[in-house]
N, C-alpha and C. Protein backbone atom coordinates (compact mmCIF):
# COMPACT_ATOMS: atom_id res chain seq x y z
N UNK A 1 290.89 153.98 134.72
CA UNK A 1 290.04 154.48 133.66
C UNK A 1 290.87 155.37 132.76
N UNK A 2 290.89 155.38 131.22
CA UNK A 2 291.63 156.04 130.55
C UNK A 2 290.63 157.30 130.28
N UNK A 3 291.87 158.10 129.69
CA UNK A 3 291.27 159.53 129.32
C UNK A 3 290.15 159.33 128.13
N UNK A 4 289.40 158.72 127.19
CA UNK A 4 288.93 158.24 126.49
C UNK A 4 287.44 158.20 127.01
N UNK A 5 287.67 157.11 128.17
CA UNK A 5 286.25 156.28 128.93
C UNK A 5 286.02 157.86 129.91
N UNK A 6 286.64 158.55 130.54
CA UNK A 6 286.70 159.85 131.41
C UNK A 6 285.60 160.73 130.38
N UNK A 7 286.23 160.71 129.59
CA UNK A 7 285.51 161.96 128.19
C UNK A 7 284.17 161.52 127.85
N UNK A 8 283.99 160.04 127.45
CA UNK A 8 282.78 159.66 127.03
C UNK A 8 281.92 159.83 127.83
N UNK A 9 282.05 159.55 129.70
CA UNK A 9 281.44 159.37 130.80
C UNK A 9 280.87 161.04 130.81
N UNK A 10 282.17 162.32 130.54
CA UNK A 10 281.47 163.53 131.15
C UNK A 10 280.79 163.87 130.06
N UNK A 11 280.92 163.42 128.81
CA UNK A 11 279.91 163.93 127.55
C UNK A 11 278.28 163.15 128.21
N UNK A 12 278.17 162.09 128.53
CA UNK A 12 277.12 161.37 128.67
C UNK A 12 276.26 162.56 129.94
N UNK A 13 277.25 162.42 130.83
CA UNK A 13 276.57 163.14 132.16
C UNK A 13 276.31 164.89 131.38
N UNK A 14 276.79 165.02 129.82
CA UNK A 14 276.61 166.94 130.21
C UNK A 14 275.44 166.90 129.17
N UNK A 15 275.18 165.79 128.23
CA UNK A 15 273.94 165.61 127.58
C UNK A 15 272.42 165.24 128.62
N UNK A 16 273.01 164.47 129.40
CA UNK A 16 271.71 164.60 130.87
C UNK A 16 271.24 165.51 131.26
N UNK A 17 272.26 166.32 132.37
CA UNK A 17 272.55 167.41 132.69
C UNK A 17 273.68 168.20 132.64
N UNK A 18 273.26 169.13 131.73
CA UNK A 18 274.68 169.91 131.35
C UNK A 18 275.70 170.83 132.56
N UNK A 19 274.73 171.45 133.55
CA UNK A 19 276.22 171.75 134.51
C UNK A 19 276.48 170.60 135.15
N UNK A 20 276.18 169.36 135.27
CA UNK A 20 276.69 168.10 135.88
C UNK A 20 277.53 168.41 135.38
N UNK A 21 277.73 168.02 133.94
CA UNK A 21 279.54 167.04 133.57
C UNK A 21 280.20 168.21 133.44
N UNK A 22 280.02 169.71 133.62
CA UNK A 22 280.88 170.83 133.40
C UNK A 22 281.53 171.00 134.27
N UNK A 23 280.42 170.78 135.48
CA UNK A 23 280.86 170.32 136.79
C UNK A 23 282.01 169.71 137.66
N UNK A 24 281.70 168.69 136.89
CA UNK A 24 282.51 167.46 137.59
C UNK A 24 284.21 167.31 136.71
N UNK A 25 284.05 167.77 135.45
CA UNK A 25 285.43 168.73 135.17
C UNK A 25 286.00 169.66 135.40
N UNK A 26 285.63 170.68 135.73
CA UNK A 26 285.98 172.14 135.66
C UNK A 26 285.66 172.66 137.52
N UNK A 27 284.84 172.23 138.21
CA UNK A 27 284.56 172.49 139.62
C UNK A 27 283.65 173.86 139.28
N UNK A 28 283.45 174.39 139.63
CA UNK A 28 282.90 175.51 139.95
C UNK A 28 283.56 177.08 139.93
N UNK A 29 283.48 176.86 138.35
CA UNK A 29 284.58 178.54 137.51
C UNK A 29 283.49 178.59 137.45
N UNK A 30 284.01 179.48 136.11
CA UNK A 30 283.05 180.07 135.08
C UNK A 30 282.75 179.25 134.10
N UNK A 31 283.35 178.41 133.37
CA UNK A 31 282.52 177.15 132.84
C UNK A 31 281.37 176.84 133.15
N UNK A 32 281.05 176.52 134.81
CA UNK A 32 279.89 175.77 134.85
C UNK A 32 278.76 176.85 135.06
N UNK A 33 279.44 178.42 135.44
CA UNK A 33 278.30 179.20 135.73
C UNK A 33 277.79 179.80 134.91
N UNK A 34 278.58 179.35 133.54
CA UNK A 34 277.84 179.74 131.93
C UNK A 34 276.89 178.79 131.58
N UNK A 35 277.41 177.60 131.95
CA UNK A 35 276.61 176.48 131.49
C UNK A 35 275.14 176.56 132.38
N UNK A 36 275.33 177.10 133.72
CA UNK A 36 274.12 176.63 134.23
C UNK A 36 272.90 177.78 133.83
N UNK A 37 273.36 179.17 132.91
CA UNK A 37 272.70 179.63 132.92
C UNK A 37 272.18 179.66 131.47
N UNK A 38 273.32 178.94 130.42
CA UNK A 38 272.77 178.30 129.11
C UNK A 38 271.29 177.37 129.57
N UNK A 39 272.05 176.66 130.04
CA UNK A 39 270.93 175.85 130.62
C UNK A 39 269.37 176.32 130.83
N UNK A 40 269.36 177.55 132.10
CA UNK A 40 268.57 177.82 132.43
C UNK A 40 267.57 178.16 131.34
N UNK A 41 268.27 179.14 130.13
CA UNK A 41 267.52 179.57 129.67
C UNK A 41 266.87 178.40 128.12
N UNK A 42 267.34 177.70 127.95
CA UNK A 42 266.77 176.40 127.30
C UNK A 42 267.94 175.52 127.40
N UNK A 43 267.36 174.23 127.74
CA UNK A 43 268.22 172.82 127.91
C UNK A 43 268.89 172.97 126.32
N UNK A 44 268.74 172.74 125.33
CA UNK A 44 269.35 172.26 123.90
C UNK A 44 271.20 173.69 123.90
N UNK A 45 270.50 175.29 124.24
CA UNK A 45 271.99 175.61 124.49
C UNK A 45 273.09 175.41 125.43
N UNK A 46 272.51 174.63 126.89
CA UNK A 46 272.92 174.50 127.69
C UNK A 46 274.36 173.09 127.24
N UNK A 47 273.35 172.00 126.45
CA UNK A 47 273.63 171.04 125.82
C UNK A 47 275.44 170.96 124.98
N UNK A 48 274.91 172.00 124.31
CA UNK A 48 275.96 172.78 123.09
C UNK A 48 276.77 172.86 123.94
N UNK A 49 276.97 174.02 124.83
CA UNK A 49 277.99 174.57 125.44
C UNK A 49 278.94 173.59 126.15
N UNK A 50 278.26 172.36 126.94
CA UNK A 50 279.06 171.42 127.64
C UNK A 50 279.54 170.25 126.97
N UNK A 51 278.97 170.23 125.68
CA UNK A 51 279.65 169.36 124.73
C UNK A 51 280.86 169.24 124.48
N UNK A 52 280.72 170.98 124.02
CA UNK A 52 281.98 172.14 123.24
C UNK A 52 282.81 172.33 124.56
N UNK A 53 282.77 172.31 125.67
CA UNK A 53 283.48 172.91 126.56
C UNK A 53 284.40 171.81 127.18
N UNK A 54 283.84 170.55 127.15
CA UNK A 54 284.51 169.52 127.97
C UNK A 54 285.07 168.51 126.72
N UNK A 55 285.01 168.99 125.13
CA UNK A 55 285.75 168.37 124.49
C UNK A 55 286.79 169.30 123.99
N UNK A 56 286.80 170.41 124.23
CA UNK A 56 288.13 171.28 123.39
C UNK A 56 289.23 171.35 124.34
């Protein structure tokens, strides 16, 4: 699988659920424990953040 199909796959999984694909990049920092609490507090910033986080 190229780095390309990798990226599209964790964008797909962080628009689902956003600490999924923050997740499944990053393991369990602080990435995902921002994301899960973007999250918590409405899905659409949770969204943002794992977009922005797993494409920069």
């Amino acid at each position: 699988m190229s780095r390309g199909t990798a990226t599209f796959i964790d964008i797909i999984l962080a628009i689902i659920l956003p600490p999924l694909g923050v997740f499944l990049k990053f393991g369990c920092q602080a990435e995902f424990w921002i994301c899960l609490i973007l999250t918590l507090f409405g899905y659409l910033p949770g969204i943002i953040y794992a977009v922005y986080i797993i494409t920069k």
